[in-house]
Protein backbone atom coordinates (compact mmCIF):
# COMPACT_ATOMS: atom_id res chain seq x y z
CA UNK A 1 -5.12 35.55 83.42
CA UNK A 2 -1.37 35.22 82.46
CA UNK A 3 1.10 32.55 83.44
CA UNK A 4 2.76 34.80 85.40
CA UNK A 5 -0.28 35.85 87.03
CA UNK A 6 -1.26 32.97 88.16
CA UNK A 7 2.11 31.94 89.47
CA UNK A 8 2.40 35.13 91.51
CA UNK A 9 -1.13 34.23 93.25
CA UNK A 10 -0.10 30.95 93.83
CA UNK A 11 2.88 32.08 95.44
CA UNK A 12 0.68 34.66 97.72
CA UNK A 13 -1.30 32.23 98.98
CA UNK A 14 1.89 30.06 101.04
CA UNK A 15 5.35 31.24 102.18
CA UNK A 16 7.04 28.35 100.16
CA UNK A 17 10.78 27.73 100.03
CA UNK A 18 12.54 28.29 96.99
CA UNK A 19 12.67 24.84 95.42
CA UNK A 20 9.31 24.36 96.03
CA UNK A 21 8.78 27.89 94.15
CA UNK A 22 10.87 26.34 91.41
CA UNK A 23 8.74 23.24 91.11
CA UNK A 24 5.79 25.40 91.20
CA UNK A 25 6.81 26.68 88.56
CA UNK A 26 7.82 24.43 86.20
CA UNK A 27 4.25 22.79 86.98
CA UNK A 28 2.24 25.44 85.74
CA UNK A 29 4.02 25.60 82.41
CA UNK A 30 3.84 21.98 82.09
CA UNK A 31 0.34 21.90 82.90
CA UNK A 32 -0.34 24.96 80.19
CA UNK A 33 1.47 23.00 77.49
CA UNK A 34 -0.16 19.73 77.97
CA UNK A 35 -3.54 21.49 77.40
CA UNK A 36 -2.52 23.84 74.67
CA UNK A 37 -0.43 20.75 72.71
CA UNK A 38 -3.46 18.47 73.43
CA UNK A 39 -6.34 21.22 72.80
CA UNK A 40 -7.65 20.47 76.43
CA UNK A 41 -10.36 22.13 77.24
CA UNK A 42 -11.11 21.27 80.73
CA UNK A 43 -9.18 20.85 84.25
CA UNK A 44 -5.73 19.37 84.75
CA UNK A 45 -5.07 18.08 88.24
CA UNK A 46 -2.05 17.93 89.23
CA UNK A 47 -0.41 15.48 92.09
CA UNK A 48 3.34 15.40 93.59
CA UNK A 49 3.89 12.28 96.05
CA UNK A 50 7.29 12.94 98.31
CA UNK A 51 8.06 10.67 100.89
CA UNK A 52 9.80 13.01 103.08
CA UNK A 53 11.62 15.55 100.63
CA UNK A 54 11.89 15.75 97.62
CA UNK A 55 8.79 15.20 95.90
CA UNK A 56 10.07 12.03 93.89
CA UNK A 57 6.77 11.69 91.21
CA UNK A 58 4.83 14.39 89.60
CA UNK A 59 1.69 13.10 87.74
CA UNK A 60 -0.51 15.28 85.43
CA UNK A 61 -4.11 14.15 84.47
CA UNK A 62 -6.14 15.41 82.02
């Protein structure tokens, strides 16, 4: 499955505002070069903390 692919079922799933469509987004990519930079084979999890809005940390674990 393609980036894109998986960005567009994410998207299904929720009707999320635009900046959180954004962040999405951005997210996946990260994620998908932090595994192809690293050779990852494996999961990545990722985790957003907000305290009310914005989400203020991203973290991505591999």
């Amino acid at each position: 499955m393609s980036l894109q692919e998986t960005y567009r079922q994410v998207l299904g799933q929720h009707n999320y505002p635009p900046a959180v469509k954004t962040l999405l987004g951005e997210l996946l990519v990260v994620s998908r070069l932090v595994a192809a930079t690293l050779k990852f084979t494996g999961k990545i999890t990722v985790q957003l903390q907000e305290e009310d809005s914005p989400p203020r940390l991203a973290m991505i674990n591999g």
